[in-house]
Protein backbone atom coordinates (compact mmCIF):
# COMPACT_ATOMS: atom_id res chain seq x y z
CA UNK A 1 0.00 0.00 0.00
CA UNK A 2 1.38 3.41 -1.11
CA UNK A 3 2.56 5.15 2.10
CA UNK A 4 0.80 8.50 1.75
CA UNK A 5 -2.42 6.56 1.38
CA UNK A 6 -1.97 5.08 4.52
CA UNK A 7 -1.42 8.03 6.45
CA UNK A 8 -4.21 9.79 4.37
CA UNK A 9 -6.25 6.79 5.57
CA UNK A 10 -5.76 7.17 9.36
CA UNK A 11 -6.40 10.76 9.50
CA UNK A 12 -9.78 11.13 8.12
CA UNK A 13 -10.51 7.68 9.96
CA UNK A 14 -8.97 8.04 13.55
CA UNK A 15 -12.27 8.57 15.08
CA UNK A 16 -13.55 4.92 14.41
CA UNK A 17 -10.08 3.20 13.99
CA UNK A 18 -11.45 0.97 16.70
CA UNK A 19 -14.08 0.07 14.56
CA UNK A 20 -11.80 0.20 11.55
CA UNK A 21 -9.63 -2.31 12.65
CA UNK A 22 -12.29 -4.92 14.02
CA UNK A 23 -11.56 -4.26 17.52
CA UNK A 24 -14.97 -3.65 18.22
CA UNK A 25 -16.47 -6.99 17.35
CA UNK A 26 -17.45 -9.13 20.38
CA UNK A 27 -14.84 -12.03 20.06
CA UNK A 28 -11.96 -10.04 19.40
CA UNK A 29 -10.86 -9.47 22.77
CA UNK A 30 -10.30 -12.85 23.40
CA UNK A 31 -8.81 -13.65 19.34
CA UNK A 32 -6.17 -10.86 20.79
CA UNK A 33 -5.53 -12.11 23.67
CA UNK A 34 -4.76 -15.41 22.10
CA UNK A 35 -2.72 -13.53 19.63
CA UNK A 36 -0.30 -11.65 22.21
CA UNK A 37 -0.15 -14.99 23.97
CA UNK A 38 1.22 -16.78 21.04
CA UNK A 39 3.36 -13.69 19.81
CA UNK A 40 4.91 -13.90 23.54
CA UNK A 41 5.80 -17.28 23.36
CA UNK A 42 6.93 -17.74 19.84
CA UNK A 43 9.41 -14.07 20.03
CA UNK A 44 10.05 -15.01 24.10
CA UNK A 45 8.90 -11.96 24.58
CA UNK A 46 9.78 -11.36 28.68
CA UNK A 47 11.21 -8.88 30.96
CA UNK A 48 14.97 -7.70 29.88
CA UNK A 49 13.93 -7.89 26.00
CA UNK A 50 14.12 -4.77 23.89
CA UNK A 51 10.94 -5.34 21.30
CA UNK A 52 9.97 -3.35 18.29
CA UNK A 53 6.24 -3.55 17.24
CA UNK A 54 6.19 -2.25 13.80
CA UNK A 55 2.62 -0.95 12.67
CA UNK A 56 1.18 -0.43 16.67
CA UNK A 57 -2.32 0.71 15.58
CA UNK A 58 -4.20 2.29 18.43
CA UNK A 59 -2.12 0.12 20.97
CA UNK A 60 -4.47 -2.61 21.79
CA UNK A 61 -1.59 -5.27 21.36
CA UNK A 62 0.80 -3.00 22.75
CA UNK A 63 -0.70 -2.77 26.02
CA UNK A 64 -0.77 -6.60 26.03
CA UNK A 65 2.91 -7.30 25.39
CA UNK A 66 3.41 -4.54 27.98
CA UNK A 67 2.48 -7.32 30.13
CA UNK A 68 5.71 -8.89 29.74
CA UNK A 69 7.77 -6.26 31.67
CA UNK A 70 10.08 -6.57 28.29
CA UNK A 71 10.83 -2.75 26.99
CA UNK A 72 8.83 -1.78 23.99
CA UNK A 73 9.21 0.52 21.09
CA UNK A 74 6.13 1.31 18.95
CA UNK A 75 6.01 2.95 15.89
CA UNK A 76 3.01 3.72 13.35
CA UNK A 77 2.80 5.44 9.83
CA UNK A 78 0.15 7.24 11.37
CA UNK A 79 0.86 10.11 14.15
CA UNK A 80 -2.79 9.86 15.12
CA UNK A 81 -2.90 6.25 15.75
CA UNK A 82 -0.01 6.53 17.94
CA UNK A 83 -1.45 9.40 19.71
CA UNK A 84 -4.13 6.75 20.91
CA UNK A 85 -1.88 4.13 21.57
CA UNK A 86 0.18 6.16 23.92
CA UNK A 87 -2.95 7.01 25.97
CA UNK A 88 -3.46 3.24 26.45
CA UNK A 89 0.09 2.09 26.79
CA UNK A 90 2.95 4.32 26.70
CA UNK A 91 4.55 4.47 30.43
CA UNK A 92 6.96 2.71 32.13
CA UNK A 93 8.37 -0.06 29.52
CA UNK A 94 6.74 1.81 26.50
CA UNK A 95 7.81 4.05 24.07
């Protein structure tokens, strides 16, 4: 996908990019939580690791590998999806 599409994307669409991105669907809390489980295990993910998440979103799988204690970079194409994700997740072992 052409970059400047993306970005185009997420700013006219930032209001429902929970919606957007199927978060708000019933089963999807647990389909994510079996997602960051498997992630975690597979990348032994765990306290002491420095992780890059590549593509962060709104930070809904951010906060769960923030779980881990590991230290976390996140990054988006979008400024305005990482705005949201650092009012979920950003703190102590986030950046």
């Amino acid at each position: 996908m052409d970059k400047d599409k993306e970005i185009i994307h997420w700013k006219r669409n930032v209001n429902k990019a929970e919606e957007v991105l199927g978060y708000t669907s019933k089963t999807m809390p647990l389909r994510q939580k079996r997602r960051i489980e498997l992630f975690m295990d597979i990348a032994d993910i765990r306290e002491g690791k420095d992780i890059l998440e590549i593509g962060c979103g709104t930070g809904n799988f951010t906060k769960g590998l923030a779980e881990s204690k590991a230290h976390i970079i996140a990054i988006d194409l979008s400024e305005e999806l990482v705005d949201l994700a650092k009012d979920k997740t950003f703190g102590n072992n986030v950046e």
